[in-house]
Protein backbone atom coordinates (compact mmCIF):
# COMPACT_ATOMS: atom_id res chain seq x y z
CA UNK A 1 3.90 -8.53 -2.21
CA UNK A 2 7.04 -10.61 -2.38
CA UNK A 3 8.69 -7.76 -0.78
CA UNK A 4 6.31 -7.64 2.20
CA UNK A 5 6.59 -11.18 2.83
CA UNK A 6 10.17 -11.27 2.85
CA UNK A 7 10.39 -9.42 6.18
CA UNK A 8 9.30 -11.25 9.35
CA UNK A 9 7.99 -7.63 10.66
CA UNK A 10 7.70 -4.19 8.78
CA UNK A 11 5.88 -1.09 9.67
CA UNK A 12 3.50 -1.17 6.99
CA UNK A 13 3.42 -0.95 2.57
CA UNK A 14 1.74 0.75 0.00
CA UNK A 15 2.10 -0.96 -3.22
CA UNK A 16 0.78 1.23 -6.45
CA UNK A 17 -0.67 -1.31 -8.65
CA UNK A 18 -0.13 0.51 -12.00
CA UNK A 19 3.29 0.43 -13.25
CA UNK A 20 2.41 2.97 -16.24
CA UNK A 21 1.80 6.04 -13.91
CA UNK A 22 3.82 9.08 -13.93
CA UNK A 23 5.73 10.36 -10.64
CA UNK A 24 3.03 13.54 -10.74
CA UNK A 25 0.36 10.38 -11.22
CA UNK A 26 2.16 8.50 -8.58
CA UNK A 27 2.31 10.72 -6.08
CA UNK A 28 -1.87 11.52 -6.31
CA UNK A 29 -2.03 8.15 -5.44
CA UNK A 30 -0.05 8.32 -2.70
CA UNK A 31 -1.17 11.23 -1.35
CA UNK A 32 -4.53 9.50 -1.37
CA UNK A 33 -3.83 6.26 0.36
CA UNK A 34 -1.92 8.31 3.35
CA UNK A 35 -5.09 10.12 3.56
CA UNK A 36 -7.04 6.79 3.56
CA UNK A 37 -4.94 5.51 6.57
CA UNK A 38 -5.65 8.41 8.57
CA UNK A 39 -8.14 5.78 10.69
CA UNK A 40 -6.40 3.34 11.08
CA UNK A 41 -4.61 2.42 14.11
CA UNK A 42 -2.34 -0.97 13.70
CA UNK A 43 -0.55 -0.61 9.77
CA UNK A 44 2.03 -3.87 11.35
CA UNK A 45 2.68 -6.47 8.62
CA UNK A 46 -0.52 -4.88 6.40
CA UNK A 47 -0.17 -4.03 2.51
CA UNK A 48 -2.40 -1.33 1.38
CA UNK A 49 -2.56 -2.07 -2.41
CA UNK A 50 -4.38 1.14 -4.46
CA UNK A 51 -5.05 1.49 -8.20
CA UNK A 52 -5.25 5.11 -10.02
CA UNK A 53 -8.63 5.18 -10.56
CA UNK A 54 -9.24 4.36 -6.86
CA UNK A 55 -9.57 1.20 -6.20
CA UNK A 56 -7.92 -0.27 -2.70
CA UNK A 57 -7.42 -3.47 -0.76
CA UNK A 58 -5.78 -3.59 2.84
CA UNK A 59 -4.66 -6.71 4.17
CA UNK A 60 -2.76 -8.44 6.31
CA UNK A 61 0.67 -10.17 5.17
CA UNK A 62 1.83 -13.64 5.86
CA UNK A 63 4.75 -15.08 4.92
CA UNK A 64 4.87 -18.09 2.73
């Protein structure tokens, strides 16, 4: 999130919140979340955070 805030404007993040994962693990979870975002129309300063088992949050970013 630090990351995201750091920039006064970027084109959108996904942050994988477990550090443990494989890349094969990784990328499912990636794949998924791009999948997820199919709908959505303005990504603009927003964080999509997602957890292996499938848990996801998508918010906006301010800086601090």
């Amino acid at each position: 999130m630090k990351l995201a805030r750091a920039r006064e404007l970027h084109s959108g993040v996904i942050l994988v919140e477990d550090g443990d994962l494989v890349r094969d693990e990784q990328l499912g979870v990636l794949r998924g979340a791009v999948a997820a975002l199919q709908g959505e129309r303005d990504l603009v300063n927003r964080v999509w955070r997602v957890w292996a088992e499938g848990n996801v949050i998508f918010e906006g970013v301010s800086k601090s």
